[in-house]
Protein backbone atom coordinates (compact mmCIF):
# COMPACT_ATOMS: atom_id res chain seq x y z
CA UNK A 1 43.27 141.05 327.30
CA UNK A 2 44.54 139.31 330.75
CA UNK A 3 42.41 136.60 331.98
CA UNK A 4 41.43 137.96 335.46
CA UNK A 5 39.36 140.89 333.49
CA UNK A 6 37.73 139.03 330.93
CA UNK A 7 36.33 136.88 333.88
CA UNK A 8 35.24 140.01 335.38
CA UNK A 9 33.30 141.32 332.33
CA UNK A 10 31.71 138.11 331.66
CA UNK A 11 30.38 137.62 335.40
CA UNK A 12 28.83 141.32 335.31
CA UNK A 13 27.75 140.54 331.77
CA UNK A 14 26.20 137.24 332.92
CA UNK A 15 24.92 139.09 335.94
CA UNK A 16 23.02 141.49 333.95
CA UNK A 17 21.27 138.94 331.72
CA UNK A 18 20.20 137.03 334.76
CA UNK A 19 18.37 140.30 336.40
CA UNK A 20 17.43 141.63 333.34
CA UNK A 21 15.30 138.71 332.41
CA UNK A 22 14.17 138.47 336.52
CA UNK A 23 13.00 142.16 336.39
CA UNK A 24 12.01 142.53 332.52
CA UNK A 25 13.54 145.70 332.02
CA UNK A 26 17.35 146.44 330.76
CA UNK A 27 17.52 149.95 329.70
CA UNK A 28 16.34 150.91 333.63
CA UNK A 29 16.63 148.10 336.17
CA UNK A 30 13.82 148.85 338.86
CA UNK A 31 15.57 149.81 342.16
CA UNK A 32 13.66 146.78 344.33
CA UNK A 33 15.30 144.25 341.43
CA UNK A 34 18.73 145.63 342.16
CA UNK A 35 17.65 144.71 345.87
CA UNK A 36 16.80 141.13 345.55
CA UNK A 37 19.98 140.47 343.82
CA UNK A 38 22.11 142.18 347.02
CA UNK A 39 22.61 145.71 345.91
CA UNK A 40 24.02 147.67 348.82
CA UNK A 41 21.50 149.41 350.81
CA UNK A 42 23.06 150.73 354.04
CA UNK A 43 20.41 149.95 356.72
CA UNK A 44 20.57 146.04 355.63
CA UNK A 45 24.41 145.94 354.68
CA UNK A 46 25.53 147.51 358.29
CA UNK A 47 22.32 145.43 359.72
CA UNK A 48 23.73 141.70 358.79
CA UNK A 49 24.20 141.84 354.58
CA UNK A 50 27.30 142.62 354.47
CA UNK A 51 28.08 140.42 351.81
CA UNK A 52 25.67 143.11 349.78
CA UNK A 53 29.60 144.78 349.49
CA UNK A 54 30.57 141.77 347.45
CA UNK A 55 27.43 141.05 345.19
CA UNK A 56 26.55 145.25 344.69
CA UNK A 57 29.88 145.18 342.34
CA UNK A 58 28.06 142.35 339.78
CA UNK A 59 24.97 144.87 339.44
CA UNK A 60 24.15 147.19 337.72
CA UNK A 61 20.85 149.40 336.73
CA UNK A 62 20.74 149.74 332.98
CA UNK A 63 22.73 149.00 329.91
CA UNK A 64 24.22 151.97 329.61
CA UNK A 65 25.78 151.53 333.15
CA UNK A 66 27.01 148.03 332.14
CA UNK A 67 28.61 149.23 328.90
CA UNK A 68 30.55 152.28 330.34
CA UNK A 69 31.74 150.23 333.22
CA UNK A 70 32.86 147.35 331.25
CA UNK A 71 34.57 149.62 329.13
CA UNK A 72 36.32 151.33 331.95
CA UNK A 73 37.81 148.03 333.23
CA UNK A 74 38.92 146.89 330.73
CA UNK A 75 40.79 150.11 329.96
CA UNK A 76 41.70 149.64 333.65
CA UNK A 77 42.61 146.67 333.57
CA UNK A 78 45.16 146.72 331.05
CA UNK A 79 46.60 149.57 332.55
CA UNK A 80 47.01 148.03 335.84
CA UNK A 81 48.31 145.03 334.29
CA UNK A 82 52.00 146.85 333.58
């Protein structure tokens, strides 16, 4: 496994933990929970968040989300890799 990816899966890992324990759910992450933590909502990312395009990739709204994107980049990542 290359570096760059494992760095990857343990921000959006660490990521998860951190809202998960904010919002008290992790099967379903309440929409308004993704919020605070800078999901991208148009109206406030083309308002003045733009940086919401940066911290929307580190969230996501439920385990099962987590685990099949995790999966996929590391898959992805290997691939790209050669």
């Amino acid at each position: 496994m290359e570096i760059p990816v494992l760095i990857l899966v343990i921000a959006n890992v660490a990521m998860y933990v951190v809202v998960g324990i904010s919002g008290g759910q992790w099967f379903d992450v309440p929409g308004v929970v993704l919020l605070h933590w800078g999901a991208n909502l148009g109206l406030l990312t083309i308002g003045h968040d733009w940086w919401r395009l940066v911290t929307s990739m580190f969230l996501h709204g439920g385990l099962v989300h987590l685990t099949v994107n995790m999966i996929s980049l590391l898959f992805l990542g290997r691939v790209t890799h050669h």
